[in-house]
Protein backbone atom coordinates (compact mmCIF):
# COMPACT_ATOMS: atom_id res chain seq x y z
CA UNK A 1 67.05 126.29 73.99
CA UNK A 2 69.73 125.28 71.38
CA UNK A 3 71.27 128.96 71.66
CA UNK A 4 71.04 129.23 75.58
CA UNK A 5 68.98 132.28 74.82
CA UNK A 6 66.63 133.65 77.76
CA UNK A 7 64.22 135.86 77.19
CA UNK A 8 63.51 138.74 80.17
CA UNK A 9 60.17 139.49 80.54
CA UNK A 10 58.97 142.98 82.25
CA UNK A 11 57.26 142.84 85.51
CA UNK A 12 53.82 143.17 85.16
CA UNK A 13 54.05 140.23 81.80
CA UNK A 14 55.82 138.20 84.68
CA UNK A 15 53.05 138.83 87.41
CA UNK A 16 50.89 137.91 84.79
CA UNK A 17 52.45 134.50 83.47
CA UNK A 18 52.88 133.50 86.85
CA UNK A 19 49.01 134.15 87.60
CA UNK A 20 48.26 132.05 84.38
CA UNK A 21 50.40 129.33 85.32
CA UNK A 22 49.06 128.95 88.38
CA UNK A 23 45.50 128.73 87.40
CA UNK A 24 46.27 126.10 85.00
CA UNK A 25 48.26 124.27 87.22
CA UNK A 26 45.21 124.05 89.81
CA UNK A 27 42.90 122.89 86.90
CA UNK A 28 45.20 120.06 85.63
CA UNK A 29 47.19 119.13 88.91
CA UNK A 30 46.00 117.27 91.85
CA UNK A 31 47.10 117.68 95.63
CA UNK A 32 50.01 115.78 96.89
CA UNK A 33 48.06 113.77 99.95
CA UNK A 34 49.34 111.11 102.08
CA UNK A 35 47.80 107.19 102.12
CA UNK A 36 46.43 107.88 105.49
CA UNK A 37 44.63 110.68 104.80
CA UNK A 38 43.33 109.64 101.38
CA UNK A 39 42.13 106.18 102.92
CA UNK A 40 39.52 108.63 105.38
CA UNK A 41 38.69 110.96 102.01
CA UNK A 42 37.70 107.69 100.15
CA UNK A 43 36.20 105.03 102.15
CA UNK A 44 35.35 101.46 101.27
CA UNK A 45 32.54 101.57 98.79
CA UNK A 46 33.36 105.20 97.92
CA UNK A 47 32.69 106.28 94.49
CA UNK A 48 34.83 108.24 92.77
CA UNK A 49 36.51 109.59 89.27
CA UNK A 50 40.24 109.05 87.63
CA UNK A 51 41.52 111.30 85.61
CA UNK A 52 44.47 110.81 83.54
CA UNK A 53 47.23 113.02 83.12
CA UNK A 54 48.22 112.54 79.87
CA UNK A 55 45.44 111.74 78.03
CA UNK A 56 43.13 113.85 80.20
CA UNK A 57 40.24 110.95 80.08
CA UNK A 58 37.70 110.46 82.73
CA UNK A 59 36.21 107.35 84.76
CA UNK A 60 34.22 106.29 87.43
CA UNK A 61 35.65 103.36 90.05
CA UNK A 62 34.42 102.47 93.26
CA UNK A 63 36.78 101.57 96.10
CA UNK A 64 36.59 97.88 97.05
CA UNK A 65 39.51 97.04 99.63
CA UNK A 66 43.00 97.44 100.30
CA UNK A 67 44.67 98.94 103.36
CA UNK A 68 47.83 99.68 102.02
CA UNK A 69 46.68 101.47 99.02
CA UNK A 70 43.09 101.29 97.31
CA UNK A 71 42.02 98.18 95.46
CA UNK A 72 39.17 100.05 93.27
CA UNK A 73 37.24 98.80 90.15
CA UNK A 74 35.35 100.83 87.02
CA UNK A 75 32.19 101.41 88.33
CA UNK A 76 30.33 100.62 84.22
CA UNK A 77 30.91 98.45 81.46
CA UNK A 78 31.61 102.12 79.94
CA UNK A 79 34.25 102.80 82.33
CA UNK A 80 36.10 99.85 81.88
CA UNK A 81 36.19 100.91 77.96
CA UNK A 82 37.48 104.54 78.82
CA UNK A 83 40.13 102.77 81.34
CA UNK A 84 41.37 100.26 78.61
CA UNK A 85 41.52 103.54 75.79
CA UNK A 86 43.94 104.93 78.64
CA UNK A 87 46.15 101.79 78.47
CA UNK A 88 45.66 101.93 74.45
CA UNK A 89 43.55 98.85 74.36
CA UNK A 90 45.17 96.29 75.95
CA UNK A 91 45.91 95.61 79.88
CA UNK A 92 49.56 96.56 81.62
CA UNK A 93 51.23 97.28 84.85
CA UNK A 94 52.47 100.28 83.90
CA UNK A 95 51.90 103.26 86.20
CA UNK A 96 49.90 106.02 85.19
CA UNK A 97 49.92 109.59 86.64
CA UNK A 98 45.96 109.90 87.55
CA UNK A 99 44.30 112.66 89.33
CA UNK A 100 41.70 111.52 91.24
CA UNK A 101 38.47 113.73 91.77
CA UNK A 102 36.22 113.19 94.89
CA UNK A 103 33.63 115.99 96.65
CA UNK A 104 35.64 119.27 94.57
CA UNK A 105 39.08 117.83 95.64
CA UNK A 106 41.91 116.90 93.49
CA UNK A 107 44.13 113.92 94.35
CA UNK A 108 47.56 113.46 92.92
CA UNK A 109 47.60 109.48 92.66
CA UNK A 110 49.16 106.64 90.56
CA UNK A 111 47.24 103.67 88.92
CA UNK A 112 48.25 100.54 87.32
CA UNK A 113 46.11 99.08 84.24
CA UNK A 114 46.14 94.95 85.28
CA UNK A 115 43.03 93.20 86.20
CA UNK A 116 43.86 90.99 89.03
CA UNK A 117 42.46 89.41 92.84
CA UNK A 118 39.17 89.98 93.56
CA UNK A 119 36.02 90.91 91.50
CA UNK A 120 33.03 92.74 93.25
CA UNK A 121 31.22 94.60 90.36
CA UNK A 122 29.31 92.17 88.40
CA UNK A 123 28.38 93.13 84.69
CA UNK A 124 31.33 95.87 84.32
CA UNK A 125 33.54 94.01 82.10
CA UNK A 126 36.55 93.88 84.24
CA UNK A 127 37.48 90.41 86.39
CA UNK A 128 39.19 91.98 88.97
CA UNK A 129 40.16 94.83 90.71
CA UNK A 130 43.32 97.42 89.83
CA UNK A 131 45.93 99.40 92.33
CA UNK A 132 45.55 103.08 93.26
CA UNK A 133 48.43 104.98 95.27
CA UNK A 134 48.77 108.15 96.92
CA UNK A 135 51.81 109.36 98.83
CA UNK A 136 53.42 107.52 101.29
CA UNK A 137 51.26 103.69 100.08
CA UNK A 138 52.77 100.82 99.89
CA UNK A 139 52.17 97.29 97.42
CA UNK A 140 50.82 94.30 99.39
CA UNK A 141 54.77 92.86 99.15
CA UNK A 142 56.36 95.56 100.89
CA UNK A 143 56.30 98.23 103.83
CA UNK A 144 58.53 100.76 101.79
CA UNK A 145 56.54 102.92 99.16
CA UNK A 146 56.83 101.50 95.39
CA UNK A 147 59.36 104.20 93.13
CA UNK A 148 57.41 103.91 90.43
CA UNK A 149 54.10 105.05 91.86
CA UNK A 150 55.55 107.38 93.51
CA UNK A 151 57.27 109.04 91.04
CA UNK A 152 53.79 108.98 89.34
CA UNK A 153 52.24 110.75 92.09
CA UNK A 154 54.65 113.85 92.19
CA UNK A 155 53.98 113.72 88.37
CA UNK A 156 50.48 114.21 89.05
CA UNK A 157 50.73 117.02 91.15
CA UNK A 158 52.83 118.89 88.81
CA UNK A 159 55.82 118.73 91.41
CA UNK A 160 58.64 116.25 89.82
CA UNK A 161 61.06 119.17 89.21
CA UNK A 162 60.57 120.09 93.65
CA UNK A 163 60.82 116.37 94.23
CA UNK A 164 63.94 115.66 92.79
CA UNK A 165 66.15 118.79 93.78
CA UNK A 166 65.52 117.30 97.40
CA UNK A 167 66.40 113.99 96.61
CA UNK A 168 69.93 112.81 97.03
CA UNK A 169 72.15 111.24 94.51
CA UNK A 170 71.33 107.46 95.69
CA UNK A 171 66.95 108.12 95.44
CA UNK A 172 67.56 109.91 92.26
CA UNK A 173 69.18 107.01 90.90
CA UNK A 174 65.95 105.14 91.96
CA UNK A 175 63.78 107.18 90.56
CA UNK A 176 65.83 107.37 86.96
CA UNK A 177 65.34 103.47 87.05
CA UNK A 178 61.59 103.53 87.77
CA UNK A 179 61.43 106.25 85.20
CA UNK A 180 63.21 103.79 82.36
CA UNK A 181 61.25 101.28 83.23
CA UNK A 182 57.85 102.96 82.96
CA UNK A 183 59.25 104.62 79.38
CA UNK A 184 58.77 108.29 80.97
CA UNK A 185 61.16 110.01 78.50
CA UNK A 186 59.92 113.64 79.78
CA UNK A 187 61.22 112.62 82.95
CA UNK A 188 64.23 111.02 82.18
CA UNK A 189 65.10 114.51 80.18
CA UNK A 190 64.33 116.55 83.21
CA UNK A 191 66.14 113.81 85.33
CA UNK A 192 69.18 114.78 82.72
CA UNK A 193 68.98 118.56 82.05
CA UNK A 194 72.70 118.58 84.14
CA UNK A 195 74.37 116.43 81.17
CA UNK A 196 74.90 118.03 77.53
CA UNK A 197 72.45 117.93 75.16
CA UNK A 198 73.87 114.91 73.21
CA UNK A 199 74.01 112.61 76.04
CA UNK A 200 70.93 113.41 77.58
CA UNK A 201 69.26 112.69 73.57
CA UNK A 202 70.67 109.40 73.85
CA UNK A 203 68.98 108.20 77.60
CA UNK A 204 66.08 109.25 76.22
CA UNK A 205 66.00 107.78 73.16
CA UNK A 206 67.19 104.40 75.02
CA UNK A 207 64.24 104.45 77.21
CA UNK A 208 61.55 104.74 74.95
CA UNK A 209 63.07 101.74 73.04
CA UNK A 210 62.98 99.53 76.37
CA UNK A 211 60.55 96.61 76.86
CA UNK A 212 61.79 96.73 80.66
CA UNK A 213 64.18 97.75 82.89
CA UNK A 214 64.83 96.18 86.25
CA UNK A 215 67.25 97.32 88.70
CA UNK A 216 68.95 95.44 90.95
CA UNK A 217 71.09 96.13 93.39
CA UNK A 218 72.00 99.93 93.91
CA UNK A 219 74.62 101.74 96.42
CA UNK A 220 77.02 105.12 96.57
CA UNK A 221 80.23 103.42 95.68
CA UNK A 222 81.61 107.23 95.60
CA UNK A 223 81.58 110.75 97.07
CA UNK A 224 84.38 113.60 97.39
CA UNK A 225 84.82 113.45 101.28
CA UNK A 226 86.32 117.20 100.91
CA UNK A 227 84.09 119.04 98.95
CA UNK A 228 80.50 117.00 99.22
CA UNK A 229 80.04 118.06 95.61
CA UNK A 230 80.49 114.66 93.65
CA UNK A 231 78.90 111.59 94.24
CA UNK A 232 79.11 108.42 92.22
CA UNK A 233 76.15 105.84 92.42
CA UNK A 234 76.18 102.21 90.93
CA UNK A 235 73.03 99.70 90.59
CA UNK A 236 73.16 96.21 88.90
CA UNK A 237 70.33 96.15 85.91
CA UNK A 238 68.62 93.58 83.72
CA UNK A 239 67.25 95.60 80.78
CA UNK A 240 65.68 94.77 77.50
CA UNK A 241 64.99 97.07 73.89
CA UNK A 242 62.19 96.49 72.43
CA UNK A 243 63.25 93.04 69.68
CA UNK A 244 66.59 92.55 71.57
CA UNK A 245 67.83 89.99 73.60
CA UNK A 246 67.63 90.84 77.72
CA UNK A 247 71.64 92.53 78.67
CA UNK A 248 72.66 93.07 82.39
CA UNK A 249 75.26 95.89 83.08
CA UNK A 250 76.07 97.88 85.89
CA UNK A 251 75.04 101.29 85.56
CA UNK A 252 77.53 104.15 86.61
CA UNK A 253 75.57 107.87 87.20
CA UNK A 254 77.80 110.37 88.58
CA UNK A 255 75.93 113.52 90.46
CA UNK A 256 77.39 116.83 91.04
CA UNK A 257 76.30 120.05 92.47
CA UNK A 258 77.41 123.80 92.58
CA UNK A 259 77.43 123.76 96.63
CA UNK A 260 76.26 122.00 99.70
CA UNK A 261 73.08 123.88 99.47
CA UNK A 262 72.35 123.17 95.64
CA UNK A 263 70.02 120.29 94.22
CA UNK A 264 71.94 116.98 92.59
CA UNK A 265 72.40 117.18 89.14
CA UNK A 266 72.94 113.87 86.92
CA UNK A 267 76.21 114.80 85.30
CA UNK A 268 77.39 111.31 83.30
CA UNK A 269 75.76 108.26 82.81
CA UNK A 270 77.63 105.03 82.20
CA UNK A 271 76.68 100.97 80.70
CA UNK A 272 79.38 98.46 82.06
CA UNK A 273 79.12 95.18 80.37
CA UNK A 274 78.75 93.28 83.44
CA UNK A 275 81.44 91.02 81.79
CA UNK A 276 83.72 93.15 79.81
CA UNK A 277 83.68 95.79 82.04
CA UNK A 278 84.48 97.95 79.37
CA UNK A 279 82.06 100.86 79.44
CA UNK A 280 79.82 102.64 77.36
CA UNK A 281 78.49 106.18 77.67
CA UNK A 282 74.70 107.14 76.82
């Protein structure tokens, strides 16, 4: 990658990488399926497995309520163990890229790991109940799907790369937040492949420091009225490294792309001191 080497493979090794690829990607992906179909696929009182991405661990949960997205709980005392393993033994609100498995289909989904609201299963260790999403859900506060989720989901259907060259500068700038936030440095590096190597290194390094990262407010302050090639994005955000005091800046990401027709590429990405002004590149 270093060299910008690319290796050519013959036709029938292609064919057959392309046939692997695909097999694997059915076995470790899930669909991409709206709310309002996956509300009809798993009912109230459904029962049903998570799988996580990452780790590839497996539990049960049972659907319990929720009508904008599914309020489920581990079904066993043994589920709730395999669920907090996921979250490395302790609880957060940190999204997780989950398939979910129910009558041979596989659901691309998001989960959170906090026990909160309502508790239905007595005896499984877990006083509460935790958030699934699927495309398209919403949180309880608001109408408008949650960025982080769903950038979770399109992880868990193996589709991130598909998702973002359709997005426009001002969503991709949403999605780089949610992605900071949630300390998903593979993303953030594919959300960066457009800027060199050295500045791209340095996002990602920055995000897995950070303890959070909130944005703010977030507009297109700027975009070439001429060529519709260049388009310069701004949001307001409260951030904090892991042992550091909490710093607001503005954050400056200029996109770019070879033609109309061509996906957004992250080109620079700027801190302004919300004070100073003065800026500093990552």
């Amino acid at each position: 990658e270093r060299a910008s080497n690319r290796i050519v493979l013959s036709g029938k090794h292609a064919a057959r990488m392309r046939s692997e690829a695909e097999r694997l990607r059915k076995e470790h992906y899930g669909q991409l399926t709206d709310w309002n179909e996956a509300k009809r696929m798993l009912p109230r009182r459904s029962v049903f497995s998570i799988t996580d991405v990452e780790s590839g661990l497996t539990f049960r949960v049972q659907r319990r309520a929720g009508s904008d997205h599914a309020d489920v709980q581990p079904l066993t005392k043994e589920d709730t163990r395999i669920m907090r393993r996921i979250y490395k033994d302790g609880w957060s609100w940190r999204r997780k890229a989950i398939v979910v498995g129910s009558e041979g289909r596989r659901l691309a989904a998001s989960m959170n790991g906090m026990p909160h609201g309502g508790d239905g299963i007595p005896g499984n260790g877990f006083s509460g109940h935790f958030c699934v999403h699927f495309l398209n859900s919403s949180t309880h506060r608001s109408e408008n799907p949650d960025p982080e989720h769903q950038l979770m989901v399109y992880k868990a259907a193996g589709r991130l790369r598909e998702m973002l060259d359709g997005s426009p500068p001002l969503a991709q700038a949403r999605y780089l937040a949610a992605a900071m936030d949630q300390n998903e440095t593979e993303i953030v590096r594919l959300m960066t492949e457009g800027m060199t190597l050295p500045e791209s290194a340095g996002l990602v390094a920055a995000t897995a420091k950070f303890a959070s990262f909130r944005a703010g407010k977030i507009a297109e302050s700027k975009r070439d009225p001429v060529t519709e090639l260049t388009a310069v994005v701004e949001l307001d955000a409260v951030f904090q490294s892991r042992g550091k005091p909490s710093r607001r800046e503005t954050v400056r990401l200029t996109y770019a792309r070879l033609s109309p027709l061509s996906p957004w590429r992250l080109d620079d990405c700027e801190f302004i001191p919300v004070r100073s002004r003065s800026s500093r590149r990552s």
